[in-house]
Protein backbone atom coordinates (compact mmCIF):
# COMPACT_ATOMS: atom_id res chain seq x y z
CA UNK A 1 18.21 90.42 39.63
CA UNK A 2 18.08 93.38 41.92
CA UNK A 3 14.56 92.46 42.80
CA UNK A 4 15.64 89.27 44.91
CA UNK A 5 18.24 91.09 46.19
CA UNK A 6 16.13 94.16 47.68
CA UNK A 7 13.98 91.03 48.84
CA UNK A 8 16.69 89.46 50.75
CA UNK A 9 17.60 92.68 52.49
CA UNK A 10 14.51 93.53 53.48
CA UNK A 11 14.26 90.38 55.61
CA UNK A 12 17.01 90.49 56.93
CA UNK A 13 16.28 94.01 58.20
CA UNK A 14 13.14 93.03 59.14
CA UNK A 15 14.57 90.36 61.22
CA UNK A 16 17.18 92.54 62.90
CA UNK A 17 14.03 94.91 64.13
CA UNK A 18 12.09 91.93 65.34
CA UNK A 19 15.16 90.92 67.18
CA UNK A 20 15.93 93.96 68.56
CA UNK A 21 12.10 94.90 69.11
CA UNK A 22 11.70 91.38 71.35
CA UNK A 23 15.31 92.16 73.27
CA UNK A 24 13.91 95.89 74.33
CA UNK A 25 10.98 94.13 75.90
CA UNK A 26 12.01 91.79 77.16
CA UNK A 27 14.72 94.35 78.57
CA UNK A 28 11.94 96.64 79.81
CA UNK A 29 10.01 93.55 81.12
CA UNK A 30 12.71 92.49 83.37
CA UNK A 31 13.41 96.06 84.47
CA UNK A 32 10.20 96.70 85.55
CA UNK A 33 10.01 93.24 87.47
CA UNK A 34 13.31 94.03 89.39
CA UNK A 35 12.53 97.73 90.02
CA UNK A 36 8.99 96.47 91.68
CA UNK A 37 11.55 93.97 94.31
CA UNK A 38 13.96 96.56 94.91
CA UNK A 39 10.94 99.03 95.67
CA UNK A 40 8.98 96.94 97.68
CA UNK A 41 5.48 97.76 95.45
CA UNK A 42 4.66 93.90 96.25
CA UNK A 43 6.53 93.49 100.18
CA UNK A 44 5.84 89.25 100.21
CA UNK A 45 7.36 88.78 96.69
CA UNK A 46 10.05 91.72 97.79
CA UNK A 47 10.97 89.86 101.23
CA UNK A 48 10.58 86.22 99.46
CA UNK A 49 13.28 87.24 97.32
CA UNK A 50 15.66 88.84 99.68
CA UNK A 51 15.07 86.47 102.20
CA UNK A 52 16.04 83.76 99.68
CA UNK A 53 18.87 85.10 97.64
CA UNK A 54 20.87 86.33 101.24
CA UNK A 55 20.15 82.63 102.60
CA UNK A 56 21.69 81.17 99.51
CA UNK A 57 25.00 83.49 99.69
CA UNK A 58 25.12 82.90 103.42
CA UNK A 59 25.48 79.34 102.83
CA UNK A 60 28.14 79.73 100.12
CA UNK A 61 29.84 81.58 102.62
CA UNK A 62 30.20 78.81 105.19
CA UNK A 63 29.55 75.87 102.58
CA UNK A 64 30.89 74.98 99.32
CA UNK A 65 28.98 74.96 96.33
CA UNK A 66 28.04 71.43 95.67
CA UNK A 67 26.56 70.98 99.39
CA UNK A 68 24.24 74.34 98.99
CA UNK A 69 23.38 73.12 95.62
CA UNK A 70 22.63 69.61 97.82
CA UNK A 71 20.77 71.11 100.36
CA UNK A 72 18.61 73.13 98.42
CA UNK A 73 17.54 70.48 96.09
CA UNK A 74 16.90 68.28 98.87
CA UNK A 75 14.35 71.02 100.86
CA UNK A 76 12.89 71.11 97.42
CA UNK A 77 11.94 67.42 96.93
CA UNK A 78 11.16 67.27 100.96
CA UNK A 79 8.50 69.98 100.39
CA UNK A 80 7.66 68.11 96.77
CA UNK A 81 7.28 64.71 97.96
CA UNK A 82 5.66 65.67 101.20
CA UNK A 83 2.43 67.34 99.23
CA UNK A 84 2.42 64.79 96.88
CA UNK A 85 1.88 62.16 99.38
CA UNK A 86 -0.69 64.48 101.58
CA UNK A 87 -2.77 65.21 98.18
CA UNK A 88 -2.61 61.16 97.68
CA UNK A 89 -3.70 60.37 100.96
CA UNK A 90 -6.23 63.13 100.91
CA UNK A 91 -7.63 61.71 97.33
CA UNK A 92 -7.94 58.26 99.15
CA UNK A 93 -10.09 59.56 102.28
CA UNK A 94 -12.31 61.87 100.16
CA UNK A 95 -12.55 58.98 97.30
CA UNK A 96 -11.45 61.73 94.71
CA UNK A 97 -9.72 61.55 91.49
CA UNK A 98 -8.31 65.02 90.69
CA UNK A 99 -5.27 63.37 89.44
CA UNK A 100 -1.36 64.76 90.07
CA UNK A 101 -1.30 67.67 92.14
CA UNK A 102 1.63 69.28 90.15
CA UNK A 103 -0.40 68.23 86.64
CA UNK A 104 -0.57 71.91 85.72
CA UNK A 105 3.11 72.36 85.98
CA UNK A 106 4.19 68.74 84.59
CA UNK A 107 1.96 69.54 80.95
CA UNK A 108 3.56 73.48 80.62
CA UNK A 109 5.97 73.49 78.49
CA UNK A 110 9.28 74.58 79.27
CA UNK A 111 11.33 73.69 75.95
CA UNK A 112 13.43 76.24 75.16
CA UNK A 113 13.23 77.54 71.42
CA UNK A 114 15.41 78.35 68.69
CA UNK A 115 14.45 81.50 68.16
CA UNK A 116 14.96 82.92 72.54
CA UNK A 117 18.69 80.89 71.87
CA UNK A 118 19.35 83.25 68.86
CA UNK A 119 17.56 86.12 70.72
CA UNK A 120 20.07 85.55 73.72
CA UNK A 121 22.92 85.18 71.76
CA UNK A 122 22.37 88.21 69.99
CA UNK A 123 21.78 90.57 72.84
CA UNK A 124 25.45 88.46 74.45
CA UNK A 125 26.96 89.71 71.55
CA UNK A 126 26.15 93.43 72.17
CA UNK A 127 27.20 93.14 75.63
CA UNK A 128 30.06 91.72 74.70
CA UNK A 129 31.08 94.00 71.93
CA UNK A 130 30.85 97.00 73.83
CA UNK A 131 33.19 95.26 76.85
CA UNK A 132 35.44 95.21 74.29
CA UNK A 133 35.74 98.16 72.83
CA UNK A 134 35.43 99.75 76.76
CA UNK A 135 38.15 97.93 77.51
CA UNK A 136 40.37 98.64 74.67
CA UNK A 137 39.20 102.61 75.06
CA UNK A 138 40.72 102.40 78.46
CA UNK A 139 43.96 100.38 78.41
CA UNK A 140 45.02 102.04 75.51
CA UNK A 141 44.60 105.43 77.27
CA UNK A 142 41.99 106.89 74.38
CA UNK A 143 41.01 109.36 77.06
CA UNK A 144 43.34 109.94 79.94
CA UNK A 145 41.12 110.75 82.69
CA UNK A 146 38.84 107.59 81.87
CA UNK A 147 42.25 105.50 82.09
CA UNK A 148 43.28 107.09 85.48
CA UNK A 149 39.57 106.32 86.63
CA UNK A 150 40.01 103.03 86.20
CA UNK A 151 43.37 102.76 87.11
CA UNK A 152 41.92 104.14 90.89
CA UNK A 153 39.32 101.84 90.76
CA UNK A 154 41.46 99.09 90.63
CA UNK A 155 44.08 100.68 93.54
CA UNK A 156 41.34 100.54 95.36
CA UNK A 157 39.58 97.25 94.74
CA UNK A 158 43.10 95.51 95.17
CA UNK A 159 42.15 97.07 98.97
CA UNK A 160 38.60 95.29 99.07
CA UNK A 161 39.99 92.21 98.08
CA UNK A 162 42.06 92.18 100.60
CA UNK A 163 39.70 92.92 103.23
CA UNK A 164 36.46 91.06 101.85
CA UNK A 165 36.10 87.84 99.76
CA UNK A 166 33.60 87.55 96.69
CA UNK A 167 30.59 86.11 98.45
CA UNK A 168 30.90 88.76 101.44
CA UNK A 169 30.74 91.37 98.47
CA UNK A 170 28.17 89.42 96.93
CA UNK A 171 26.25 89.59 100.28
CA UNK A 172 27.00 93.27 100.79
CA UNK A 173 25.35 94.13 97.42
CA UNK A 174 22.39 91.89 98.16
CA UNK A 175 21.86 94.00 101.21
CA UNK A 176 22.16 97.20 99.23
CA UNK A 177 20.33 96.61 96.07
CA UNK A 178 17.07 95.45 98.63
CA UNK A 179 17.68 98.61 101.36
CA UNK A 180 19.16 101.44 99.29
CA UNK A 181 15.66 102.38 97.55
CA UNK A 182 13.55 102.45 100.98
CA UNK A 183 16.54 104.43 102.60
CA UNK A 184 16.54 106.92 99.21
CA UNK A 185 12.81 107.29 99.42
CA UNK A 186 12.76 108.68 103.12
CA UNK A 187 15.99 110.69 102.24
CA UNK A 188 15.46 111.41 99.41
CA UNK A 189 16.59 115.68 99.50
CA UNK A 190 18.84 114.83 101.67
CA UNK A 191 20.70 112.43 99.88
CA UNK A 192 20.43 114.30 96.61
CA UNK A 193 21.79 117.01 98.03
CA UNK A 194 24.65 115.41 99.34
CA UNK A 195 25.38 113.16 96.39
CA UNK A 196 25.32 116.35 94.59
CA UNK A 197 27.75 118.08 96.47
CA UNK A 198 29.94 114.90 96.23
CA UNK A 199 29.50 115.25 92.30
CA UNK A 200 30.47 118.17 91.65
CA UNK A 201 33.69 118.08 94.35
CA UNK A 202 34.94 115.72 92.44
CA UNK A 203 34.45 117.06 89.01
CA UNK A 204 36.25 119.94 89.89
CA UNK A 205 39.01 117.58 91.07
CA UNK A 206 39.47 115.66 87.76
CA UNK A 207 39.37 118.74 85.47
CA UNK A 208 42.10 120.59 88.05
CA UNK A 209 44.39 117.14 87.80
CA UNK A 210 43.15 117.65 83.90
CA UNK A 211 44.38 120.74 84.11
CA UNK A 212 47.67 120.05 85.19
CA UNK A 213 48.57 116.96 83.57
CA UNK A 214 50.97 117.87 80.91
CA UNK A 215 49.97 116.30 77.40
CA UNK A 216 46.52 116.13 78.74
CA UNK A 217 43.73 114.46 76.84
CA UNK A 218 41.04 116.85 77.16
CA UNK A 219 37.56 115.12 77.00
CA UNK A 220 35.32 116.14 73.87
CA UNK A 221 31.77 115.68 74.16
CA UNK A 222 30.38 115.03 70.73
CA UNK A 223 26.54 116.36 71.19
C-alpha cells in the first residue's frame, strides 16, 4: 500500500517542479525581453514600444476608454483591410495565386491550453499569497518601522493624488521606465554616489526614530 502512495507523491512533486521550472522561465524570459526595451539593445523595437504605449495613455487621458479601444481597433482593420485589398489587386495584375496574405498568421494557433491556465493561476496564487501576508505584516504592526514606512507612503501618496490623476501617473512611469536606464548609464557614478548618500541618510534616520520610539520593535535579520 505504501508503494502507490510514494507513487502518488512523487508526481505530484514532480509536477510542482515542472510548474515551477516553466514559471522561472518564463519569468526570466520576460525579464530579459523587457530589460532589452528599457535598455534600448534593439532602438526600433525600444521606440515602437514607447512610442505606442505613451500614445495609448495619452488618449486615455483626453478620451474614455471605449473610444481609444474604438479608435485603435479601427487603425487596425484600416491598415488590415487596406493590404488585403493591395495584395488582391496586386495578385490580379501579376496573375498570381499566393493565396491570403495574412495565411501564415490565420493557420498559427493561438488556443490557449490547459496546462499555461493552471501555470498562470499558480504563479497568481504566489503573488497573491505573499500580498497577503505583506499586508497583514504591516497593518498589524509586526515590525514598527515597516508599519510607519508605509504609513508615510501613504501621507504622501494622499498628496499625489491630489495633484495627479492615475493615467498622468501612468504616463509619468511610462516616461521613466523608457529614460531612467539611458540617463543611469551616462551617470552612472554619479548617480550611485548620490543614491548612496541618500541611502544611508536615511538609514541613519529610521534607526535614530528607532531609537527613540519607546516600545520599539527592533528589526531582526534572520541570516
Amino acid at each position: 500500500m505504501l508503494e502507490p502512495s510514494l507513487r502518488s507523491v512523487t508526481a505530484r512533486w514532480g509536477f510542482l517542479l515542472n510548474v515551477v521550472g516553466s514559471l522561472a522561465y518564463r519569468g526570466k524570459k520576460l525579464n530579459e525581453a523587457a530589460s532589452q526595451l528599457v535598455h534600448w539593445r534593439e532602438p526600433k523595437k525600444s521606440a515602437a514600444a514607447f512610442g505606442l504605449s505613451l500614445l495609448v495613455l495619452l488618449s486615455l487621458a483626453t478620451l474614455s476608454v471605449i473610444s481609444v479601444v474604438s479608435y485603435l481597433l479601427l487603425a487596425c482593420l484600416c491598415v488590415t483591410i487596406t493590404f488585403r485589398v493591395y495584395k488582391s489587386v496586386i495578385q490580379a495584375v501579376q496573375k498570381s495565386d499566393e493565396g491570403h496574405p495574412f495565411r501564415s498568421l490565420l493557420e498559427r494557433d493561438i488556443s490557449v491550453s490547459s496546462e499555461s491556465v493552471r501555470q498562470l493561476a499558480d504563479q497568481f496564487l504566489i503573488h497573491l499569497n505573499w500580498f497577503s501576508n505583506q499586508t497583514r505584516r504591516l497593518l498589524l504592526v509586526e515590525d514598527l518601522v515597516d508599519s510607519l514606512k508605509l504609513a508615510a507612503v501613504t501621507w504622501v501618496m494622499t498628496y499625489v493624488g491630489a495633484v495627479f490623476n492615475g493615467v498622468t501617473i501612468l504616463i509619468l512611469a511610462d516616461i521613466i521606465f523608457f529614460t531612467t536606464p539611458l540617463i543611469y548609464q551616462k551617470k552612472k557614478a554619479q548617480i550611485d554616489r548620490h543614491v548612496e548618500a541618500v541611502r544611508l541618510k536615511l538609514e541613519e534616520t529610521l534607526q535614530s526614530l528607532q531609537d527613540k520610539l519607546p516600545g520599539a520593535v527592533k528589526k531582526t535579520k534572520v541570516e
